[in-house]
N, C-alpha and C. Protein backbone atom coordinates (compact mmCIF):
# COMPACT_ATOMS: atom_id res chain seq x y z
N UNK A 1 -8.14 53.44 -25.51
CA UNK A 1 -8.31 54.27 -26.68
C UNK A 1 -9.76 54.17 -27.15
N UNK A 2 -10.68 55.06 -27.25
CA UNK A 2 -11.93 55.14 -28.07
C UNK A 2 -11.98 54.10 -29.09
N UNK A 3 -12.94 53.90 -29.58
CA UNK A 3 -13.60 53.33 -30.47
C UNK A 3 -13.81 54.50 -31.79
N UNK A 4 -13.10 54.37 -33.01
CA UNK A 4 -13.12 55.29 -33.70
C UNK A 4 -14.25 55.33 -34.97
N UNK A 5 -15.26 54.38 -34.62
CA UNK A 5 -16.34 53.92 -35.41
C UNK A 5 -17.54 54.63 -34.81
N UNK A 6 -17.61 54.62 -33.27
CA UNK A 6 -18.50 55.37 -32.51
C UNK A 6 -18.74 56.61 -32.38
N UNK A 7 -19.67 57.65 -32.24
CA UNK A 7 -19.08 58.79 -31.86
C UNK A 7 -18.88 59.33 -30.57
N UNK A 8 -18.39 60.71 -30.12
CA UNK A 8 -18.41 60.79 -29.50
C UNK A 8 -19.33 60.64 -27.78
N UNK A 9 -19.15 60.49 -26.36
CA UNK A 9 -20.06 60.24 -25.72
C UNK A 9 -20.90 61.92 -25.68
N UNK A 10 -20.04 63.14 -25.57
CA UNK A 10 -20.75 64.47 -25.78
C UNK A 10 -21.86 64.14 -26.80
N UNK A 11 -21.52 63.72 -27.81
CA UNK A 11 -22.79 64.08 -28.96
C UNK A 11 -23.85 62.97 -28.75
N UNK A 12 -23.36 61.55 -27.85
CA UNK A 12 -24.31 60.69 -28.01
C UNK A 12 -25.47 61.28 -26.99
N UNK A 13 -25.20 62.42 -25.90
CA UNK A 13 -25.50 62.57 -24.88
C UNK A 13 -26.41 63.73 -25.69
N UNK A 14 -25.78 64.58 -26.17
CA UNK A 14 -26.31 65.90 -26.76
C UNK A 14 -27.53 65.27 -27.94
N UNK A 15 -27.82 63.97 -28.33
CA UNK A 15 -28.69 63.47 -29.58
C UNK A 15 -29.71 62.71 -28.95
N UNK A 16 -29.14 61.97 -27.67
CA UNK A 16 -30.36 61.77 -26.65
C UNK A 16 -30.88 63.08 -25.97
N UNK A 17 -30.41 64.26 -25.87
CA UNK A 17 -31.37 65.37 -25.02
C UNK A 17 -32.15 65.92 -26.33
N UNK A 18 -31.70 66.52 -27.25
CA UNK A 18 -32.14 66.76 -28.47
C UNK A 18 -32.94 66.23 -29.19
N UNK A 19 -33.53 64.74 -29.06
CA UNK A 19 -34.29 63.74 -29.88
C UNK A 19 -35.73 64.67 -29.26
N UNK A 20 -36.35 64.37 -27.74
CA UNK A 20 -37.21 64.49 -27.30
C UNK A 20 -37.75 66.27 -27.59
N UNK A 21 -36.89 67.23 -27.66
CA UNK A 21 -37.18 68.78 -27.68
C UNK A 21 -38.23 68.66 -29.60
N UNK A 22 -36.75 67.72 -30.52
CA UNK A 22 -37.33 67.92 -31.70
C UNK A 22 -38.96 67.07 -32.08
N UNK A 23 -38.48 65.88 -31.31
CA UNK A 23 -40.26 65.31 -31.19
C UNK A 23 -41.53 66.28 -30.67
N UNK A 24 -41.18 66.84 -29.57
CA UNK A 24 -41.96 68.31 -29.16
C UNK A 24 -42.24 69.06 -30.59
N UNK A 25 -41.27 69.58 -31.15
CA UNK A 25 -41.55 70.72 -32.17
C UNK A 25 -42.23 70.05 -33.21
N UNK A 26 -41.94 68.58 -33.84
CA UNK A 26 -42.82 68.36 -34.63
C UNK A 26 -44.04 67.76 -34.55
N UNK A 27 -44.24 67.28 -33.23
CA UNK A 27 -45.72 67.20 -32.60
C UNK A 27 -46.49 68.53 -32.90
N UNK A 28 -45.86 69.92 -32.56
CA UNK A 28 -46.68 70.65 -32.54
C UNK A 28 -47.18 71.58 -33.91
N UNK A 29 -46.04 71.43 -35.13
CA UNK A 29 -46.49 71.71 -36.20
C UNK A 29 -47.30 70.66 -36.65
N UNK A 30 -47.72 69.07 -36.00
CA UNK A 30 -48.81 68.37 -36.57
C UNK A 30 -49.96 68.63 -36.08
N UNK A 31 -49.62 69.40 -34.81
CA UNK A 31 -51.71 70.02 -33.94
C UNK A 31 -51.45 70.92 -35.02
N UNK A 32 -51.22 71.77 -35.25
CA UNK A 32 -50.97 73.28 -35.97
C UNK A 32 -51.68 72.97 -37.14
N UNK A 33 -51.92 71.91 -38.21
CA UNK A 33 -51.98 71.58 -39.36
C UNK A 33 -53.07 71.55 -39.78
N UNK A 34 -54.23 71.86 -38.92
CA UNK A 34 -55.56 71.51 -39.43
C UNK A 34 -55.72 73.41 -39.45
N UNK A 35 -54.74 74.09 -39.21
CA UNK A 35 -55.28 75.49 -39.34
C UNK A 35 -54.15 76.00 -40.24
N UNK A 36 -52.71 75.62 -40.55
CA UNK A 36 -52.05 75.89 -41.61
C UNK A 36 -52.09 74.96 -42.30
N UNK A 37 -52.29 75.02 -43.61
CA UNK A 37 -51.74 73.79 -44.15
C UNK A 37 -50.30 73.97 -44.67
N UNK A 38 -49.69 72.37 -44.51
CA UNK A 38 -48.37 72.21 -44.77
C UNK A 38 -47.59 72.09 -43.59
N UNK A 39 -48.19 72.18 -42.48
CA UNK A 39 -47.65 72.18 -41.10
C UNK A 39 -47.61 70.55 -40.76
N UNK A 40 -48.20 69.73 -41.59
CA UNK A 40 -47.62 68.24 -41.72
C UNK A 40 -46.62 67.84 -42.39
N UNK A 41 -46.14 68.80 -43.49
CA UNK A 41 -44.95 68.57 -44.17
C UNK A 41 -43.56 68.46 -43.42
N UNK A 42 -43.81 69.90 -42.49
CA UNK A 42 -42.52 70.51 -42.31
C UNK A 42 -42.82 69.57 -40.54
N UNK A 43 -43.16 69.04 -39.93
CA UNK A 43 -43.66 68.26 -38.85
C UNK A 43 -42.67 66.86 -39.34
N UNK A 44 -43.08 66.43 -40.41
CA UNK A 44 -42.51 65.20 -41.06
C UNK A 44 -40.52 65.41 -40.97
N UNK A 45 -40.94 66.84 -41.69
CA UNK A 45 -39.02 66.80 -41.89
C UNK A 45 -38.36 67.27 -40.55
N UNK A 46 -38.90 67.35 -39.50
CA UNK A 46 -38.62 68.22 -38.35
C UNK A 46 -38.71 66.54 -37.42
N UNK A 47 -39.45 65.50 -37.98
CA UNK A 47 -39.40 64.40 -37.20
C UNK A 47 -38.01 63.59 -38.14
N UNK A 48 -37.93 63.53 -39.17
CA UNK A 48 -37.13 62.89 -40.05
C UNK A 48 -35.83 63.34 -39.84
N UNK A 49 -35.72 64.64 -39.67
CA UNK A 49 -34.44 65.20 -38.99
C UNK A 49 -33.83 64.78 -37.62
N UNK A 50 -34.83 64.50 -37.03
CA UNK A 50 -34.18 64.10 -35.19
C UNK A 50 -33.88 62.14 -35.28
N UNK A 51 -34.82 61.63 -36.76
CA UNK A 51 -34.23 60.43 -36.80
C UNK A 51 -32.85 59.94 -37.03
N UNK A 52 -32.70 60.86 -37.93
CA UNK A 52 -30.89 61.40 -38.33
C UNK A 52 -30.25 61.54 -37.85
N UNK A 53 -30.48 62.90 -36.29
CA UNK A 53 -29.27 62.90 -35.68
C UNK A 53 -29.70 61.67 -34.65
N UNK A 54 -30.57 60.79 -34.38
CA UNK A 54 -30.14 59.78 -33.60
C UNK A 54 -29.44 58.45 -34.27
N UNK A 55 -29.49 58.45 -35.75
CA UNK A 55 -28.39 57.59 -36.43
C UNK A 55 -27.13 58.11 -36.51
N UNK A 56 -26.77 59.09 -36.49
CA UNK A 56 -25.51 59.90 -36.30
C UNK A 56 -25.10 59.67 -35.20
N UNK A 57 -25.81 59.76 -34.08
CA UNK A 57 -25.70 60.18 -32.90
C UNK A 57 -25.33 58.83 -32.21
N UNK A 58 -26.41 57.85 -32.45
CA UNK A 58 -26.51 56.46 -31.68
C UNK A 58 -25.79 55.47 -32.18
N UNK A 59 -26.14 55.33 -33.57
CA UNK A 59 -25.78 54.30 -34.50
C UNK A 59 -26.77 53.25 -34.40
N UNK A 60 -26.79 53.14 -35.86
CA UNK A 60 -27.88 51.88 -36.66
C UNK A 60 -28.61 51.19 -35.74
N UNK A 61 -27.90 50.51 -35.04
CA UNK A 61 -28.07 48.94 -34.62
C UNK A 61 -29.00 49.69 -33.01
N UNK A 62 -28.81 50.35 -32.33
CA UNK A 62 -29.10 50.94 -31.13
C UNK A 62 -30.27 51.87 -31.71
N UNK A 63 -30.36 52.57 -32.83
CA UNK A 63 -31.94 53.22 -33.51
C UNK A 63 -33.00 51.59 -33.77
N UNK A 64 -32.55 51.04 -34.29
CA UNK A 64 -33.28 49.95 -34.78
C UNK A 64 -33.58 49.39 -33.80
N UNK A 65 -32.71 48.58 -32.63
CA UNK A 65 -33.41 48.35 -31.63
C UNK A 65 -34.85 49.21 -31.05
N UNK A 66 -34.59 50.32 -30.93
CA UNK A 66 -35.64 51.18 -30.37
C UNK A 66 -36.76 51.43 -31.32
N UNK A 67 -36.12 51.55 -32.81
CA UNK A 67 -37.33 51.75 -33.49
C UNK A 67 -38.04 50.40 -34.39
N UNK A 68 -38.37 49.20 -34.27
CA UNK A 68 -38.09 48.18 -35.32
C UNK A 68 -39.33 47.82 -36.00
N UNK A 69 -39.00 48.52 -37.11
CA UNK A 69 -40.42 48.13 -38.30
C UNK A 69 -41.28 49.25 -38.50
N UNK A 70 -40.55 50.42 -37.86
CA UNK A 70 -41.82 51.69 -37.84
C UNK A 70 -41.41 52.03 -39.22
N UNK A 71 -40.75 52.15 -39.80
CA UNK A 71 -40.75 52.58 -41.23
C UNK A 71 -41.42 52.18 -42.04
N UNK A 72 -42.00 51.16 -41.78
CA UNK A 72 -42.62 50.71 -43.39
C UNK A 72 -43.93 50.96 -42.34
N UNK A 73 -44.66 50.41 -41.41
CA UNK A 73 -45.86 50.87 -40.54
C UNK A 73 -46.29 52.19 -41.07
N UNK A 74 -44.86 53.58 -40.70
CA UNK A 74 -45.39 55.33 -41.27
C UNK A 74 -45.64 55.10 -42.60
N UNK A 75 -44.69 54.47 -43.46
CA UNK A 75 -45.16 54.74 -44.72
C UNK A 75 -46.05 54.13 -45.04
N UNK A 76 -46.93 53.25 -44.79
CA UNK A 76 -48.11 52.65 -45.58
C UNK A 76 -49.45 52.86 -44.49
N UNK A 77 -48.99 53.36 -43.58
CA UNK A 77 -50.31 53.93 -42.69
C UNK A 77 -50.50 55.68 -43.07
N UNK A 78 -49.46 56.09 -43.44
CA UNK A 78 -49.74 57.90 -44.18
C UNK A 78 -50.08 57.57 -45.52
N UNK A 79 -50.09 56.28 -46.37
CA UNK A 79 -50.00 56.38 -47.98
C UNK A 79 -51.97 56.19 -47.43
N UNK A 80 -51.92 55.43 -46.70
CA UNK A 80 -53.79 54.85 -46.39
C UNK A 80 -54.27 55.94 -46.17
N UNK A 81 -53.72 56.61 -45.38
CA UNK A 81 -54.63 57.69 -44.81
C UNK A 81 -54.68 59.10 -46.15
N UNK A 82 -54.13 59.42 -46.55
CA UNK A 82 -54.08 60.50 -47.66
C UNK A 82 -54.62 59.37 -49.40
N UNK A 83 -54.63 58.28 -48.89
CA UNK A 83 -55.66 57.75 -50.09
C UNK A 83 -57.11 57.77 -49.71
N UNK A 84 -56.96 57.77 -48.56
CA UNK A 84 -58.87 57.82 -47.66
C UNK A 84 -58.98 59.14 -47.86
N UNK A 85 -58.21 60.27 -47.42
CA UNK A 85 -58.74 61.77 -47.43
C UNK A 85 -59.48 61.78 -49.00
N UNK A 86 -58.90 61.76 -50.11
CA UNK A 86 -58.83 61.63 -51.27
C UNK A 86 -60.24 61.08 -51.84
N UNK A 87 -60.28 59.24 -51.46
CA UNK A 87 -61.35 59.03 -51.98
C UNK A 87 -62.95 58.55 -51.60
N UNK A 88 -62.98 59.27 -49.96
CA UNK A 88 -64.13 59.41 -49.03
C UNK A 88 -64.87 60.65 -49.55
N UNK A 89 -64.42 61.81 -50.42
CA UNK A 89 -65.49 62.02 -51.07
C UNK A 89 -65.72 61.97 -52.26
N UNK A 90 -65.65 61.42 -52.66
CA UNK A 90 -65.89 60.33 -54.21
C UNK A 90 -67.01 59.79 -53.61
N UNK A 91 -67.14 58.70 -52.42
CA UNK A 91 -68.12 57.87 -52.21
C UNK A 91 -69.34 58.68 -51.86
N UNK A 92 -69.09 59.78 -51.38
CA UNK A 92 -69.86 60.62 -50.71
C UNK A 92 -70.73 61.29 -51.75
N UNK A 93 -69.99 61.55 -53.05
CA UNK A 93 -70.61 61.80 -54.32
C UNK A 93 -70.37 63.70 -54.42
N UNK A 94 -69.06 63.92 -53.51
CA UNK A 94 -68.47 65.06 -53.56
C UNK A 94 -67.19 65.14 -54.40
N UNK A 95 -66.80 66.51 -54.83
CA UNK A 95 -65.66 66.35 -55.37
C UNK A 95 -64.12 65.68 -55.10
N UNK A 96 -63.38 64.75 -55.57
CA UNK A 96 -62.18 64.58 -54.79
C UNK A 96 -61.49 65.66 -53.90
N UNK A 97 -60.47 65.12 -53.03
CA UNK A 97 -60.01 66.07 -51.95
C UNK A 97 -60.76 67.02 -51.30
N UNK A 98 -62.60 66.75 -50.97
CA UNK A 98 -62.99 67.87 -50.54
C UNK A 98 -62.67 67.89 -48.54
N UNK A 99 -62.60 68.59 -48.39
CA UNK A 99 -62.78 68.92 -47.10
C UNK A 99 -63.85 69.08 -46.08
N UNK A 100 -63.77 68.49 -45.11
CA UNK A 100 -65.09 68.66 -44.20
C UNK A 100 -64.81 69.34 -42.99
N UNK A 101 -65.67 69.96 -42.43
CA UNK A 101 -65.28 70.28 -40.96
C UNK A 101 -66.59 71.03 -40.37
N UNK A 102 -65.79 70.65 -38.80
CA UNK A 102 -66.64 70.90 -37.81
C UNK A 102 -66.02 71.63 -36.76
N UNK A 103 -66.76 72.24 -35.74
CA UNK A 103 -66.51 73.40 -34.58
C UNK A 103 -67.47 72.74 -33.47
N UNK A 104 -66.39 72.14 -32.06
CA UNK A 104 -66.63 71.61 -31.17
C UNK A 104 -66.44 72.72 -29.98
N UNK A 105 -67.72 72.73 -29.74
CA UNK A 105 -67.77 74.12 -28.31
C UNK A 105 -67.19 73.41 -27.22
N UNK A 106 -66.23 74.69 -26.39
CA UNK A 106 -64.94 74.05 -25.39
C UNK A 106 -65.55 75.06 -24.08
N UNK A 107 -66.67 75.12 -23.86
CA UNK A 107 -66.24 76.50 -22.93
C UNK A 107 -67.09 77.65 -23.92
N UNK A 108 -65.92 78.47 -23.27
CA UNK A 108 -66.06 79.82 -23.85
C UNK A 108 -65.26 80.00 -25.22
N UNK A 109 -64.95 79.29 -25.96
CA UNK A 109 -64.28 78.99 -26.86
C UNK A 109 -64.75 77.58 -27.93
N UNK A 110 -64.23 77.39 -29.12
CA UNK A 110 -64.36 75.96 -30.04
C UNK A 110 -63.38 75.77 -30.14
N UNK A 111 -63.45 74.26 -30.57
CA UNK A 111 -62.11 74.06 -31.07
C UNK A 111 -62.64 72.97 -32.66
N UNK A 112 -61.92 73.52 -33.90
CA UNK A 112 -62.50 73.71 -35.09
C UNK A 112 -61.79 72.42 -35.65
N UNK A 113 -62.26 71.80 -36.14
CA UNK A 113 -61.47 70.33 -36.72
C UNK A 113 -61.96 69.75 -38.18
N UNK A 114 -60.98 69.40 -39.04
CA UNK A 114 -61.39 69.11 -40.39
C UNK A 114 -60.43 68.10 -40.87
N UNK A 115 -60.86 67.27 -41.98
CA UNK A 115 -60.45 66.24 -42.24
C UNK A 115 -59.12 66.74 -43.11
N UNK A 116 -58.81 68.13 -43.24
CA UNK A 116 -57.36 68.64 -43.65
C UNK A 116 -56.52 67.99 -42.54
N UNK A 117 -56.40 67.23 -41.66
CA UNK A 117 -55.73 67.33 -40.41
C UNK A 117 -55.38 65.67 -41.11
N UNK A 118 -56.40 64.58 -41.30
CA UNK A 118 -56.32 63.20 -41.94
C UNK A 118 -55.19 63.46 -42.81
N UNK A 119 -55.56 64.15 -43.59
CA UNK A 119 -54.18 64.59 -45.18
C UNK A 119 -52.71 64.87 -44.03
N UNK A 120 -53.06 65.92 -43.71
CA UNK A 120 -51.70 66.19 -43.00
C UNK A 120 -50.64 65.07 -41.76
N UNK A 121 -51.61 64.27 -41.32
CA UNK A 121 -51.01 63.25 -40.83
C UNK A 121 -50.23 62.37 -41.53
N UNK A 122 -51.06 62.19 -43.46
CA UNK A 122 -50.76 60.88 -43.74
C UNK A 122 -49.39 61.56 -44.12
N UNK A 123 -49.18 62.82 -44.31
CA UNK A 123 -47.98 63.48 -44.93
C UNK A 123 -46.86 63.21 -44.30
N UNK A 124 -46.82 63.52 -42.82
CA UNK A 124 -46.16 63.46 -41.30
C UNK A 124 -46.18 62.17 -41.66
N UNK A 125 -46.89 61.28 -41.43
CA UNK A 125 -46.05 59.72 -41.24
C UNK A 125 -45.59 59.26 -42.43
N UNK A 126 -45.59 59.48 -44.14
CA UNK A 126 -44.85 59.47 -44.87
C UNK A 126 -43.46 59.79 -44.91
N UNK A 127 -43.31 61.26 -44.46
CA UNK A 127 -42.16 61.41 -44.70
C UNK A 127 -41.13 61.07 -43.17
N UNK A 128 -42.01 60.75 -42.07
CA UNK A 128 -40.88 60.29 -41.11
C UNK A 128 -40.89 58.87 -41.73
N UNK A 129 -41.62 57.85 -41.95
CA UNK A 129 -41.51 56.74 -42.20
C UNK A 129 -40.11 56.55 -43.44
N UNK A 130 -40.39 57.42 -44.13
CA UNK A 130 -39.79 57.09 -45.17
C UNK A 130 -38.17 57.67 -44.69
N UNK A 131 -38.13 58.73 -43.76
CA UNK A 131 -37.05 59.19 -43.67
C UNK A 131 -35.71 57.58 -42.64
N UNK A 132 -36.97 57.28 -42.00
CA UNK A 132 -36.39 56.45 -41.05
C UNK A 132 -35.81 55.06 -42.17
N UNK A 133 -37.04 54.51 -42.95
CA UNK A 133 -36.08 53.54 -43.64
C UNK A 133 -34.96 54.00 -44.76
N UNK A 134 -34.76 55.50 -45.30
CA UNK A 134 -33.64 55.51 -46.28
C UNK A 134 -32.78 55.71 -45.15
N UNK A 135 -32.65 56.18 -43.83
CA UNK A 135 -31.19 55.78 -43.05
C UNK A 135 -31.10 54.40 -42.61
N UNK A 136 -31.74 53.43 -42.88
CA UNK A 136 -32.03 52.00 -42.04
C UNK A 136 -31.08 51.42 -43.33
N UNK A 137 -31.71 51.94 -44.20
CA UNK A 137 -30.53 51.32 -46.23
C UNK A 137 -29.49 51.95 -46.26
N UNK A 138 -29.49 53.47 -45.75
CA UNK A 138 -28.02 53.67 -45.78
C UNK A 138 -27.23 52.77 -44.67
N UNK A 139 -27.62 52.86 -43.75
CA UNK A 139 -26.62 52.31 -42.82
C UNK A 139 -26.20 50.89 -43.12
N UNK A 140 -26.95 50.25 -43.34
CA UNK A 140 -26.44 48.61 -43.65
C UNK A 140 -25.35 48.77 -45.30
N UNK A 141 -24.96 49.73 -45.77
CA UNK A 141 -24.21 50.44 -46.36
C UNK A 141 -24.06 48.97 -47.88
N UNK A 142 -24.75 48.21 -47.75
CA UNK A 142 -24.84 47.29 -49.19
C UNK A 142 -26.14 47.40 -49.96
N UNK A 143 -26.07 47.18 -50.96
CA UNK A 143 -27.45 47.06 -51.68
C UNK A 143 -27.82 45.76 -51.38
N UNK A 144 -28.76 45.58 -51.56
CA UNK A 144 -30.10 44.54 -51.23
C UNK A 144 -29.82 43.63 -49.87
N UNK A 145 -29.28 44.42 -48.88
CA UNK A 145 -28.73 43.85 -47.49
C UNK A 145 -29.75 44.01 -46.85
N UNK A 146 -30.61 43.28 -46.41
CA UNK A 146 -32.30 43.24 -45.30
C UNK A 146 -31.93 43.89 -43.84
N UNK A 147 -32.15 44.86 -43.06
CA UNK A 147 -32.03 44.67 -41.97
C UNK A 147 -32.62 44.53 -40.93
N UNK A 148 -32.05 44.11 -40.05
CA UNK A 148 -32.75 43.62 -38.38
C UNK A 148 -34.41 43.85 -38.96
């Protein structure tokens, strides 16, 4: 008889093929971000989402193995980085949040890069970081229960 705590092997199978497609899509709204902005937001919830269905999918103990300690790492390496975007031009003796950028000749083509891209990262690893430890607290399903 199954294990009625587990889920199914279809979905565990369908959340391992599915993890890697959604890492693809939000990799690519994080290149995308230095030319839209907000394309680190929706990158974040598009990574925070595939963390989900692999806690759904895998369960706790088998995410944590694979992932252990990246949550607090995203969140305080995106809080650094969008406090640096912020106050590197202050020092600079520019207005806060200004933006810089540059155009790197490729060829017959550039490719255009600005420190909007720093902001948008720290956004992306905020909100996966953060997404990954509120399922790491839900799952250990007690308050002030530490896990793995």
């Amino acid at each position: 008889m199954p294990d009625p705590t587990r889920p199914s092997e279809i979905f565990q199978i369908s959340a391992r093929l599915i993890f890697p497609v959604l890492l693809l899509f939000s990799a690519a709204h994080l290149v995308n971000a230095d030319i839209q902005p907000g394309e680190g937001f929706s990158g974040g919830l598009l990574l925070g989402l595939s963390i989900v269905l692999l806690y759904v999918g895998l369960g706790v103990e088998e995410v944590d193995r694979g992932m252990p300690r990246l949550a607090r790492f995203g969140v305080a390496s995106g809080l650094s980085l969008c406090t640096a975007f912020a106050l590197v031009p202050l020092l600079l003796g520019d207005p806060m949040l200004r933006v810089y950028g540059t155009a790197l000749p490729l060829g017959r083509s550039e490719l255009s890069l600005s420190t909007r891209l720093v902001f948008e990262t720290g956004i992306f690893l905020v909100l996966a970081g953060g997404t990954l430890e509120l399922f790491r607290r839900i799952g250990f399903g007690r308050e002030g229960e530490e896990g793995p």
